[in-house]
Protein backbone atom coordinates (compact mmCIF):
# COMPACT_ATOMS: atom_id res chain seq x y z
CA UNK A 1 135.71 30.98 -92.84
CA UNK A 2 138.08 29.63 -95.28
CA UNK A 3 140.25 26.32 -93.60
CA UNK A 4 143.62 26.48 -93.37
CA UNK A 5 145.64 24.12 -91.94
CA UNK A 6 149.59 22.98 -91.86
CA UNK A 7 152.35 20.64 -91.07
CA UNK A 8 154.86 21.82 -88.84
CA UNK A 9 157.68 19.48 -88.75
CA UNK A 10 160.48 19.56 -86.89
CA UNK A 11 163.79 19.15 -89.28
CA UNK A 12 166.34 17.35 -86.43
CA UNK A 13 165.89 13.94 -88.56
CA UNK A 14 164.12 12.65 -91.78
CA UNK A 15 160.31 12.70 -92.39
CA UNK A 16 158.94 10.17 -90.29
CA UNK A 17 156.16 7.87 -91.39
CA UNK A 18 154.15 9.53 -88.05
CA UNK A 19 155.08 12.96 -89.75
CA UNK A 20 154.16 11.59 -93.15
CA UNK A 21 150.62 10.89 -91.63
CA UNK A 22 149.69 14.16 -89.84
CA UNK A 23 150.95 16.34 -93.14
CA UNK A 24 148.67 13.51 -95.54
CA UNK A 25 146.14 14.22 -92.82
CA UNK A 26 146.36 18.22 -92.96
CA UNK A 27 146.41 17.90 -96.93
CA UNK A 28 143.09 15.86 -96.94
CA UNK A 29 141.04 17.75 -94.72
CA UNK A 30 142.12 21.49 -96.19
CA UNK A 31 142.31 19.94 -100.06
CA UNK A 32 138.22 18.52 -98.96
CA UNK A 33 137.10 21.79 -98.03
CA UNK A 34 138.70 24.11 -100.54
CA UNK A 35 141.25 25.68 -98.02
CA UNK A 36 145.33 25.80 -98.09
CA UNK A 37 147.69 23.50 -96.34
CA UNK A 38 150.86 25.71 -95.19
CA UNK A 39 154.13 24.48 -94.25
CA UNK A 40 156.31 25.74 -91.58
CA UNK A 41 159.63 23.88 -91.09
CA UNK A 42 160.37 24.65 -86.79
CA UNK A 43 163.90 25.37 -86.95
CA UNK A 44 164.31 26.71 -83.91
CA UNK A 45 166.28 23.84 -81.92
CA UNK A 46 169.54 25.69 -83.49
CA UNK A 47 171.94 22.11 -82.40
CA UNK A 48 170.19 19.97 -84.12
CA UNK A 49 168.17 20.96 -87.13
CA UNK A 50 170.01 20.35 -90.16
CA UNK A 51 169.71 21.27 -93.86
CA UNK A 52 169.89 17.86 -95.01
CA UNK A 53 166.57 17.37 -92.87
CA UNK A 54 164.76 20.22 -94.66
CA UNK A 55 165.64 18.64 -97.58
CA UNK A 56 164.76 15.33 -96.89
CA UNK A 57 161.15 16.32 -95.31
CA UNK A 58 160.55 18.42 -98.73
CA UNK A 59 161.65 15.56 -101.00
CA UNK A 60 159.61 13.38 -98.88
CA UNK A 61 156.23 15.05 -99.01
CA UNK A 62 156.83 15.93 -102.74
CA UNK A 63 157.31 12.15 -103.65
CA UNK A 64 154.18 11.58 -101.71
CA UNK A 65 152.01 13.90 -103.86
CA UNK A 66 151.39 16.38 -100.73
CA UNK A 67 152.11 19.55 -102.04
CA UNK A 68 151.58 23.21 -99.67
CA UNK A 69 150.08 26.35 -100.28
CA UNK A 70 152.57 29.88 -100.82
CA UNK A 71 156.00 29.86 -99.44
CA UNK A 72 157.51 27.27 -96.99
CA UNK A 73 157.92 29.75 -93.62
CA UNK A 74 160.91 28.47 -91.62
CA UNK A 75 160.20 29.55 -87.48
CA UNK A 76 164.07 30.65 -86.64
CA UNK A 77 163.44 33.43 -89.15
CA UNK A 78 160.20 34.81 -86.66
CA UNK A 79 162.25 34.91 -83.67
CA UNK A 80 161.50 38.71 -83.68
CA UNK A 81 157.69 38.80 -84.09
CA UNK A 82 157.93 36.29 -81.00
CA UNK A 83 159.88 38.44 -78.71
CA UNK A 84 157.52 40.87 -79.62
CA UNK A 85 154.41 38.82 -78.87
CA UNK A 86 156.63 38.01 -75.27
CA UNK A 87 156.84 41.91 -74.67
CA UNK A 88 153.41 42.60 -75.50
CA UNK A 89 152.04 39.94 -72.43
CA UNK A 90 154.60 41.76 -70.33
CA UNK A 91 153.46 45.32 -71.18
CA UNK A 92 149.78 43.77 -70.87
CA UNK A 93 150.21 42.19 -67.22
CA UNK A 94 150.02 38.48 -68.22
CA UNK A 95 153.68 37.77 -68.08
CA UNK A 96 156.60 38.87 -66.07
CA UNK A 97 160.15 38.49 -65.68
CA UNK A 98 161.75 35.40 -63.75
CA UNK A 99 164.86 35.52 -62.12
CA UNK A 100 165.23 32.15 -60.64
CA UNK A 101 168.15 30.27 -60.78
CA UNK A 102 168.77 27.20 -62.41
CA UNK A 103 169.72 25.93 -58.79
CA UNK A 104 166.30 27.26 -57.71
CA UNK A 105 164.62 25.57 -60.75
CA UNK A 106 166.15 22.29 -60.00
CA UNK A 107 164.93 22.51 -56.05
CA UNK A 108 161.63 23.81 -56.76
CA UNK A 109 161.39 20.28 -59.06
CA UNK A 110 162.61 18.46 -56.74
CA UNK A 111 160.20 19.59 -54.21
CA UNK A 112 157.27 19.05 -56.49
CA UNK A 113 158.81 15.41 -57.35
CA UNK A 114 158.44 14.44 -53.48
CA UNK A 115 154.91 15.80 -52.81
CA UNK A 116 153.84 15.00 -55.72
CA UNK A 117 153.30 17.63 -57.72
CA UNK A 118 153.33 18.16 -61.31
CA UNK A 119 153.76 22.26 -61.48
CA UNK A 120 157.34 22.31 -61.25
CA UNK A 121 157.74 26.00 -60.72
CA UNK A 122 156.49 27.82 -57.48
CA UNK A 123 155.78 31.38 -58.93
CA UNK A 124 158.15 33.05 -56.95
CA UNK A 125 158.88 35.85 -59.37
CA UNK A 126 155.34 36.03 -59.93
CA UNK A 127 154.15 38.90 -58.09
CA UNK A 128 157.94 39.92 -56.85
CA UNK A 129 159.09 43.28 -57.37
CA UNK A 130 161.43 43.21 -59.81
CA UNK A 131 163.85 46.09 -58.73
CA UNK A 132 164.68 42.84 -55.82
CA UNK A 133 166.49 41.40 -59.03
CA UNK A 134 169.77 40.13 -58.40
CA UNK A 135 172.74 41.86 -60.26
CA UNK A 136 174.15 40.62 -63.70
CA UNK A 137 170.66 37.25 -63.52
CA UNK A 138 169.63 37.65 -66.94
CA UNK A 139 165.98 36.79 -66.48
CA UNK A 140 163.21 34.56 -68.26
CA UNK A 141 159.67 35.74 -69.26
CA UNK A 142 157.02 33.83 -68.18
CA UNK A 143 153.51 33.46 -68.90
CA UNK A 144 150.76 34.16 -65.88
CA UNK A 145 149.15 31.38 -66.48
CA UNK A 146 145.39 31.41 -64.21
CA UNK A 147 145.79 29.77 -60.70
CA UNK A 148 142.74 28.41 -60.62
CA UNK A 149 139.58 26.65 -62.68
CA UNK A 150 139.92 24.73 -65.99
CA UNK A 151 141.64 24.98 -69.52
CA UNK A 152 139.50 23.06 -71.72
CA UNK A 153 139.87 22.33 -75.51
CA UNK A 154 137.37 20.60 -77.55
CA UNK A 155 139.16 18.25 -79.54
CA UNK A 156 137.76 17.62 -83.18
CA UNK A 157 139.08 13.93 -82.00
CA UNK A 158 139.81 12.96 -78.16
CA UNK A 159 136.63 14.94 -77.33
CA UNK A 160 136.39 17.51 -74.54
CA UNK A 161 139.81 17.57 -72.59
CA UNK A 162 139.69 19.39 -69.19
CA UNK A 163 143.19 20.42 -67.47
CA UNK A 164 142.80 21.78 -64.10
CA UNK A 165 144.47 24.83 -64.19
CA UNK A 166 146.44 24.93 -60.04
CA UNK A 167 148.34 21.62 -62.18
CA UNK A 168 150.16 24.08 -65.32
CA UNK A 169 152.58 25.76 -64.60
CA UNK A 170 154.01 29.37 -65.69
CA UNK A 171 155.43 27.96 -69.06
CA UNK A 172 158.84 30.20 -70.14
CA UNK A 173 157.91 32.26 -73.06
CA UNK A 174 161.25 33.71 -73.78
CA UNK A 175 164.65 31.95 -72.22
CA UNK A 176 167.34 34.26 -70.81
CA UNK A 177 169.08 34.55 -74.10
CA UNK A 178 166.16 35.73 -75.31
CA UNK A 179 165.10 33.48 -77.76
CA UNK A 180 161.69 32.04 -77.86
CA UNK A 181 160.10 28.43 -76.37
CA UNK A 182 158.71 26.44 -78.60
CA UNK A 183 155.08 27.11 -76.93
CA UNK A 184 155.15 30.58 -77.82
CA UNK A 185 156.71 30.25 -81.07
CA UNK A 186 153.96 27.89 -81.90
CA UNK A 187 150.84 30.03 -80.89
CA UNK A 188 152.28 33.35 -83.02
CA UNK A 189 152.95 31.57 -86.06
CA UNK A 190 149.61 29.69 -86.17
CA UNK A 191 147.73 32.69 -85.89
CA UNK A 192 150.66 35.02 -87.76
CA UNK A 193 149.31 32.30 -90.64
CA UNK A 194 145.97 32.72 -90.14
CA UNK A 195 145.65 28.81 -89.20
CA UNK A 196 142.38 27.65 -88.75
CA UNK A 197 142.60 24.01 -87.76
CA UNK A 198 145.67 21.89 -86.16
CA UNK A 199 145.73 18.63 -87.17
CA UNK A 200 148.49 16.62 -84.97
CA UNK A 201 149.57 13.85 -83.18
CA UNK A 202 148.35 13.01 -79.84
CA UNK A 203 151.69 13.53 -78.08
CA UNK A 204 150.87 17.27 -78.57
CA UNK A 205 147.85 17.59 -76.35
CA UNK A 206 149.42 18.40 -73.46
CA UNK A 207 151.12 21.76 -75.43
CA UNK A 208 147.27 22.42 -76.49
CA UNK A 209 146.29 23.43 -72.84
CA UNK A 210 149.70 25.38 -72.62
CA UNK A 211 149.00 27.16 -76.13
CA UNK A 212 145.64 27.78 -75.21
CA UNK A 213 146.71 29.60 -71.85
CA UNK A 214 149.52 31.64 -74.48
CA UNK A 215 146.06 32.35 -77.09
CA UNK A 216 143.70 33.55 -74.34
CA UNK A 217 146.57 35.90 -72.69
CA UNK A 218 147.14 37.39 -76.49
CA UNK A 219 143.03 37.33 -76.68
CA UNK A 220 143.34 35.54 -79.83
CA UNK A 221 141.02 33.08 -81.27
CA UNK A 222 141.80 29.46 -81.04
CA UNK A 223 141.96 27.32 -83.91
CA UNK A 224 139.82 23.80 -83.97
CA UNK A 225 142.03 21.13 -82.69
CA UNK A 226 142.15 17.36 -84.09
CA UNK A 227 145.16 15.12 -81.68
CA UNK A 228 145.46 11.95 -83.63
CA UNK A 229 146.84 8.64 -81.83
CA UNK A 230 150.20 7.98 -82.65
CA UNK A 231 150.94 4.98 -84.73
CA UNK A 232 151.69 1.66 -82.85
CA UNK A 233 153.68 -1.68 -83.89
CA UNK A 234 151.84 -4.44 -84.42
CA UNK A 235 152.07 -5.80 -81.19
CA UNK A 236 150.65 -2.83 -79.73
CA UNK A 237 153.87 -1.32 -78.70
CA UNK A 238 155.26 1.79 -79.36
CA UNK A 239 156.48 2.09 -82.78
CA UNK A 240 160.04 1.29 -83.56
CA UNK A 241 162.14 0.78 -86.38
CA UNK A 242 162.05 -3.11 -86.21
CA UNK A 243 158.27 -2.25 -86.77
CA UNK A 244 158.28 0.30 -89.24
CA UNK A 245 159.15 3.35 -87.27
CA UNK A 246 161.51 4.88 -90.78
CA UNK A 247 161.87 7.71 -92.41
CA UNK A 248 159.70 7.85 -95.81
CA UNK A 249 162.83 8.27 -97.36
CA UNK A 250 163.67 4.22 -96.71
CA UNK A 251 160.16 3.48 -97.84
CA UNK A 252 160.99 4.63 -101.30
CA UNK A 253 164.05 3.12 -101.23
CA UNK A 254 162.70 -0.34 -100.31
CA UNK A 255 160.57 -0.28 -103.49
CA UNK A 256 157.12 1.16 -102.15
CA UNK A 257 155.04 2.98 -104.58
CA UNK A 258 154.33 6.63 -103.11
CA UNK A 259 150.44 6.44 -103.83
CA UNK A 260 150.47 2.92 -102.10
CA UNK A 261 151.99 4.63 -99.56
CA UNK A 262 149.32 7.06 -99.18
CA UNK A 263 146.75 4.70 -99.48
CA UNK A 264 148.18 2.90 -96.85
CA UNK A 265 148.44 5.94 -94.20
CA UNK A 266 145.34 7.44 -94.51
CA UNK A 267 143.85 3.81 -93.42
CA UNK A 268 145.94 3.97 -90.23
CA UNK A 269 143.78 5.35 -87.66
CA UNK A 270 141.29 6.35 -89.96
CA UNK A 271 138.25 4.27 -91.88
CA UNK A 272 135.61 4.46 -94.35
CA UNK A 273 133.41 2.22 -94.15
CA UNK A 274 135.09 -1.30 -95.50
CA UNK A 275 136.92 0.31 -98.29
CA UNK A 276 140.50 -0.04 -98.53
CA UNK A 277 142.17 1.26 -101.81
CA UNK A 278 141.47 5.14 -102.89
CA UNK A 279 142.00 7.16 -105.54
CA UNK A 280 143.49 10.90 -104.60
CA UNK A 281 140.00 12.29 -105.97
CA UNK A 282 138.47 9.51 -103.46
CA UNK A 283 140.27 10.35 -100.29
CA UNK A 284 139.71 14.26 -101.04
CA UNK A 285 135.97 13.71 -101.40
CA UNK A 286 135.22 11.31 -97.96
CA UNK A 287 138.24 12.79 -95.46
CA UNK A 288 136.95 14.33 -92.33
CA UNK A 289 138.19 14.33 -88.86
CA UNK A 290 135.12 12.46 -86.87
CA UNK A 291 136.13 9.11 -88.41
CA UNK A 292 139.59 9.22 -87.12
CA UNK A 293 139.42 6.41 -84.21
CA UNK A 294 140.76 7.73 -80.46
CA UNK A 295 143.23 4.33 -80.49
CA UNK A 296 146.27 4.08 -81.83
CA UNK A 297 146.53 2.61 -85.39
CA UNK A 298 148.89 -0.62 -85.82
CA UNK A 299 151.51 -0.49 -88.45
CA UNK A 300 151.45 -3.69 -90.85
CA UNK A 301 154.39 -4.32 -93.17
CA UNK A 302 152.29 -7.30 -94.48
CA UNK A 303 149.62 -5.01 -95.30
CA UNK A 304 151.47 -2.55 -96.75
CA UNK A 305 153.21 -4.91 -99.00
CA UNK A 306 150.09 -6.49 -100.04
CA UNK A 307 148.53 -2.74 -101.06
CA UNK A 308 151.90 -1.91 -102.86
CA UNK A 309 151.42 -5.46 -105.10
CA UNK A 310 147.59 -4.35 -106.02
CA UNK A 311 149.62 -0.96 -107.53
CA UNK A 312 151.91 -2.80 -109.12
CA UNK A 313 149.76 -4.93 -110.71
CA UNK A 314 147.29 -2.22 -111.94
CA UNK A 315 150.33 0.11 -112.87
CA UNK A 316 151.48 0.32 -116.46
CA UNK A 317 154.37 -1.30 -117.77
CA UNK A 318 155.77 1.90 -118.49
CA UNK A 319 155.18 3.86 -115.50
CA UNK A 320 156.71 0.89 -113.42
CA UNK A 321 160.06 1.79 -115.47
CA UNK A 322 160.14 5.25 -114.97
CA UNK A 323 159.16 4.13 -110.98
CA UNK A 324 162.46 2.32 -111.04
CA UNK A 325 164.61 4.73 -112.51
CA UNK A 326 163.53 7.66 -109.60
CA UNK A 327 163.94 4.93 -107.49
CA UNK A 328 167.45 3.93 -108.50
CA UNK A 329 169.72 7.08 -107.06
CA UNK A 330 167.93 6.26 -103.55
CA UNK A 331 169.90 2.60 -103.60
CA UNK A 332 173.77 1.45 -102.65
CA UNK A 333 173.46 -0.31 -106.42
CA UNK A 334 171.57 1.93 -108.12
CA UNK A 335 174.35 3.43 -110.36
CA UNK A 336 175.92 -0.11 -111.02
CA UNK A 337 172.00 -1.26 -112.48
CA UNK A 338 171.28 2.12 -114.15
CA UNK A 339 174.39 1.62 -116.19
CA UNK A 340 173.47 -2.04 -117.39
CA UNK A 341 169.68 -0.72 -118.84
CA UNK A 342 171.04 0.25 -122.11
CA UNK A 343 167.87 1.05 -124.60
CA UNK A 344 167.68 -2.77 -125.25
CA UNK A 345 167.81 -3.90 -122.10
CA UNK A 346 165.22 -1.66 -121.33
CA UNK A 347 162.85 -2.85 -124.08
CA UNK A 348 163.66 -6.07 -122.35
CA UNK A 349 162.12 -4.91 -118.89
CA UNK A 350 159.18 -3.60 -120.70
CA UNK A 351 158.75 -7.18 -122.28
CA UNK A 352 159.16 -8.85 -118.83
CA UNK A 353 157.26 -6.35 -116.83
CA UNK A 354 153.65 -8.37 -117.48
CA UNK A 355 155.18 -11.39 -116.12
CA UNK A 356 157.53 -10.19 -113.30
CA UNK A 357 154.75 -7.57 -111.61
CA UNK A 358 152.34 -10.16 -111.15
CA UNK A 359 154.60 -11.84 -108.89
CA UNK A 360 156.09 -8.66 -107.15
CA UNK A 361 154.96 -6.95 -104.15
CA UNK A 362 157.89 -3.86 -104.28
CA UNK A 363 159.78 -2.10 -106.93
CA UNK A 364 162.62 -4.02 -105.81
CA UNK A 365 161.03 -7.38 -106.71
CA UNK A 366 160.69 -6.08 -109.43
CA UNK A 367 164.42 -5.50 -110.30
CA UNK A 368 165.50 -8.87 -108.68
CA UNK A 369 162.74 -10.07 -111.24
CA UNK A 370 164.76 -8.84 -113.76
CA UNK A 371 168.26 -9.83 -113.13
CA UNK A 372 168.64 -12.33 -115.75
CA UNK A 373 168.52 -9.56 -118.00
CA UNK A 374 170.62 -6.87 -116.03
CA UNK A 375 173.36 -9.32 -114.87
CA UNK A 376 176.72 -9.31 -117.05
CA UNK A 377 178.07 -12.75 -118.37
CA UNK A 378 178.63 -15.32 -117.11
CA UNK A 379 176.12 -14.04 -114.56
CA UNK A 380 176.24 -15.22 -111.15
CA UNK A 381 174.31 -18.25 -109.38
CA UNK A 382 172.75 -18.11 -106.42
CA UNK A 383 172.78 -20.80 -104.08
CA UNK A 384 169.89 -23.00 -105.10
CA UNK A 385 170.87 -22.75 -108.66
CA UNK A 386 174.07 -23.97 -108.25
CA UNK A 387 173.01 -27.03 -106.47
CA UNK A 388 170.31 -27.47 -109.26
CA UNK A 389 173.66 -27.23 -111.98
CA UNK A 390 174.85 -31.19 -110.92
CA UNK A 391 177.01 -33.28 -113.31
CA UNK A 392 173.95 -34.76 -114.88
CA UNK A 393 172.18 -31.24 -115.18
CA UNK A 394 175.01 -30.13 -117.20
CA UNK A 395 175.65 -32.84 -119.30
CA UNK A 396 171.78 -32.52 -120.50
CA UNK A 397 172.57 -28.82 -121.18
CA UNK A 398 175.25 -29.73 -123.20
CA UNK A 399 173.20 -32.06 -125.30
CA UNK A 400 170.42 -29.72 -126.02
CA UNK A 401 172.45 -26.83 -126.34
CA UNK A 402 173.05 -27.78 -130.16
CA UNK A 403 169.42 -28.97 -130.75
CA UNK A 404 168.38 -25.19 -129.53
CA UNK A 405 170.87 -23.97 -131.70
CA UNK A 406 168.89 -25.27 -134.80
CA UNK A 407 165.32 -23.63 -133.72
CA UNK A 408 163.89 -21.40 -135.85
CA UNK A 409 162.52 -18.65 -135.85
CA UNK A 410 163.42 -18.42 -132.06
CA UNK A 411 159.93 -18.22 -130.48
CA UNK A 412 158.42 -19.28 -127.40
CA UNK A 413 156.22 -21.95 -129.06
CA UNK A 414 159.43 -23.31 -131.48
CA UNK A 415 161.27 -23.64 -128.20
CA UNK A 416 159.00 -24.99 -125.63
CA UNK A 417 158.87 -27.73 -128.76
CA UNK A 418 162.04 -28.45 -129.10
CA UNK A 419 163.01 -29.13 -125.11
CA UNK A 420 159.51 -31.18 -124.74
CA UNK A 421 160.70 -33.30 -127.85
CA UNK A 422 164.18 -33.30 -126.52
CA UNK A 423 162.70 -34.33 -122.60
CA UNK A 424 160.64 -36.71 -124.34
CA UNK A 425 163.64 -38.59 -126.21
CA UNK A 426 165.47 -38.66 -122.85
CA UNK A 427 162.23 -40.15 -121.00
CA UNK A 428 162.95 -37.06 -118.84
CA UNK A 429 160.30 -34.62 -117.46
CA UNK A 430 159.50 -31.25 -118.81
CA UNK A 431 160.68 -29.36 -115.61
CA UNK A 432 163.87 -32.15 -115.25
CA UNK A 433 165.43 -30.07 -118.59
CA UNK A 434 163.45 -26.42 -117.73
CA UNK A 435 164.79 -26.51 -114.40
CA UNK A 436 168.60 -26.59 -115.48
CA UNK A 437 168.26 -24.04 -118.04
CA UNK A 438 166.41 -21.39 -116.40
CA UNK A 439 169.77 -21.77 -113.70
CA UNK A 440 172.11 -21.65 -116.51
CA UNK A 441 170.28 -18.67 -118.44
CA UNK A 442 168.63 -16.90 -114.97
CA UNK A 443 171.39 -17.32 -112.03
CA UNK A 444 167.96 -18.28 -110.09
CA UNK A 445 165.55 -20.97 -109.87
CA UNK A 446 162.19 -18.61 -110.16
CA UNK A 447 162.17 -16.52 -112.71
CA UNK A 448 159.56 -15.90 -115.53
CA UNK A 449 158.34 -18.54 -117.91
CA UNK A 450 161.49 -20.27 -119.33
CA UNK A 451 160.50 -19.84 -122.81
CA UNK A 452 159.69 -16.00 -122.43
CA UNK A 453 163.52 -15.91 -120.92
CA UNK A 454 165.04 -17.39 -123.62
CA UNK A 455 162.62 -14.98 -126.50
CA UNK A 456 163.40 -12.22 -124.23
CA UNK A 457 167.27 -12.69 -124.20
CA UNK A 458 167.51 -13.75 -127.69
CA UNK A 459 168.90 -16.66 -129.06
CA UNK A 460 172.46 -15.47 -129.42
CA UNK A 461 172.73 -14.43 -125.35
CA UNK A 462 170.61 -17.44 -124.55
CA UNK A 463 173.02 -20.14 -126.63
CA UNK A 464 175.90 -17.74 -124.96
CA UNK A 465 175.26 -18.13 -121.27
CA UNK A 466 174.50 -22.00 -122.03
CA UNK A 467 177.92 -21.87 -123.50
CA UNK A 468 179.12 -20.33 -120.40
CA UNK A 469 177.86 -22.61 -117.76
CA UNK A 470 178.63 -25.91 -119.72
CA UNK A 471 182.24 -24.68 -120.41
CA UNK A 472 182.77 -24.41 -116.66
């Protein structure tokens, strides 16, 4: 049997990093065996799924390199093929209609709540006759679920998982507007898709002994299913957004590379061997379910970061541009930068790019990097190189801004020789002359090599913004 698996997000916020996981996860194990990945977007909470969410869970997985298989099927759009499933468990005998009333629901869980109890709902329409209806109730359908013995799934991860069946209650299959639960929505699209093996996270096995129930009613097969742990902080906790708990959407925008990205969440939770960075072909060829560990997996910015920098590094100059122009729409200043990388300036980047990605661990180092070429004259200081700029630091800029103006040709070499000969004549140090100009000519005091600033802004812009500080 062919695999087929598939993410089923909900779209009632942005693509989680969880989300991001379980759909890399479902990609993996159907790409490794030759199989499809579907996607189904469950749109059926009407209040709060949004179009901007679709969107935004689309654009996410496509910037992550997880693509699907055929059409994206959206769940609101089945709500007929459920009610039809609903009908045929009534017409069959394992469902029936439930007239209780939301004040009867709310006692009957309040009685379970004092003794104890977790099924909520006492079956009281169960077996009722239901000409004893009373007039105008619109009525539920329920599922029959078995009274007593065990619902069992054997998880391609936790194991075998046993529910005792007196403990699970008659689920609602269809409210009294008639439109579908969730549970029943679920079980009729997996198998309307011909889905094979569920791949999820682990706050979904309790719906796995309530699907199962829905499956075995319908006498339809089960597919294989794989509960991964959720993702924890690093302290163990659950995730939050002070850990990393984002959408992938503010990933990209704070500068991570989407196959560092990937190779980051396929490590969390799941190991082979001691190897840590993987190619696409690589992950494909050694994913399977059996080395997924049964405890959660803690989320690491400083990891992350540190993968993201071995990308950069090993990226080409070129593709690191193109990085940062997708990347620039995504931020508040991205129009203001994108209009300041003119064709030179961007020959400019390219020159720096060796230099600036060997310190950066994000595409946004990367730009900060470069903001002694993207900044407009006279360009800003921040707040160390204004204190670097004293009376004495600019009176030595003003001395060797005429010397400079005589090198030629204007190379790294011909300059680095003129400020050592000029340090030397003022029984200064090297870094007591560097220091001042890479404020004047930078804004910063870290930048690139001094002397591959000043070839890489020329000698005109370079004398310019010398002019410009010293004529403050």
């Amino acid at each position: 049997m062919s695999v087929v698996a598939r993410f089923a997000p909900s779209p009632t916020g942005f693509l989680h990093i969880g989300g991001a996981r379980t759909a890399l996860f479902n990609w993996l194990y159907a790409r490794s065996r030759g199989g499809k990945m579907l996607l189904r977007i469950e749109d059926t909470d009407r209040e709060r799924s949004t179009q901007a969410a679709i969107d935004a869970i689309l654009d996410g997985l496509s910037w992550l390199g997880i693509d699907w298989d055929g059409e994206v099927v959206y769940q609101f759009s089945r709500s007929a093929r459920h009610r039809e499933a609903a009908e045929q468990l009534l017409a069959s005998g394992h469902a029936y209609r439930c007239y209780a009333s939301p004040e009867e629901l709310a006692q009957m869980r309040e009685a379970a709540r004092r003794e104890g109890r977790t099924r909520l709902y006492d079956g009281r329409w169960r077996d009722r006759d239901p000409g004893e209806a009373p007039p105008g109730v619109k009525p539920t359908i329920r599922l029959k679920a078995p009274l007593s013995g065990e619902t069992v799934i054997e998880d391609q991860v936790q194991g075998r998982v046993v529910w005792q069946n007196e403990n699970l209650d008659d689920l609602v299959l269809l409210r009294s507007d008639g439109t579908p639960t969730y549970m029943l929505a679920v079980v009729v699209d997996d198998h309307d898709m011909a889905v094979t093996n569920v791949i999820r996270g682990d706050d979904h096995l309790t719906n796995a002994a309530r699907q199962k129930q829905i499956y075995d009613a319908l006498g339809w097969p089960v597919p294989a299913m794989a509960h991964i742990p959720l993702i924890h902080g690093p302290d163990g906790s659950k995730l939050s957004k002070r850990h990393g708990a984002l959408g992938v959407d503010a990933y990209r925008a704070m500068g991570y590379l989407p196959v560092a990205l990937r190779n980051y969440l396929i490590r969390l939770g799941w190991s082979h061997g001691d190897q840590e960075i993987f190619s696409t072909e690589e992950m494909i060829a050694a994913f399977d379910l059996p080395q997924i560990g049964r405890s959660p997996a803690r989320f690491d910015f400083a990891k992350l970061e540190s993968l993201n920098g071995h990308y950069i590094r090993s990226s080409p100059d070129a593709a690191l541009l193109a990085a940062i122009n997708q990347l620039l729409p995504h931020l508040a200043n991205g129009a203001a930068i994108a209009e300041t990388l003119n064709p030179r300036v961007r020959e400019q980047f390219l020159a720096a790019m060796p230099s600036l990605k060997e310190r950066a661990k994000t595409l946004i180092d990367l730009i900060e990097g470069a903001h002694f070429l993207l900044a407009a004259r006279p360009i800003s200081l921040d707040e160390k190189a204004a204190a670097l700029l004293t009376p004495e630091a600019l009176a030595l800029l003003r001395e060797i801004e005429g010397e400079l103006a005589a090198v030629e040709p204007w190379t790294a070499e011909q300059t680095e020789r003129a400020v050592r000969a000029f340090a030397e004549r003022k029984g200064a140090k090297l870094g007591a002359v560097a220091q001042p100009l890479r404020a004047a000519l930078t804004g910063r005091t870290t930048s690139p090599g001094i002397f591959e600033v000043m070839v890489l802004l020329g000698k005109s812009e370079s004398l310019a913004r010398i002019t410009d500080r010293i004529g403050s």
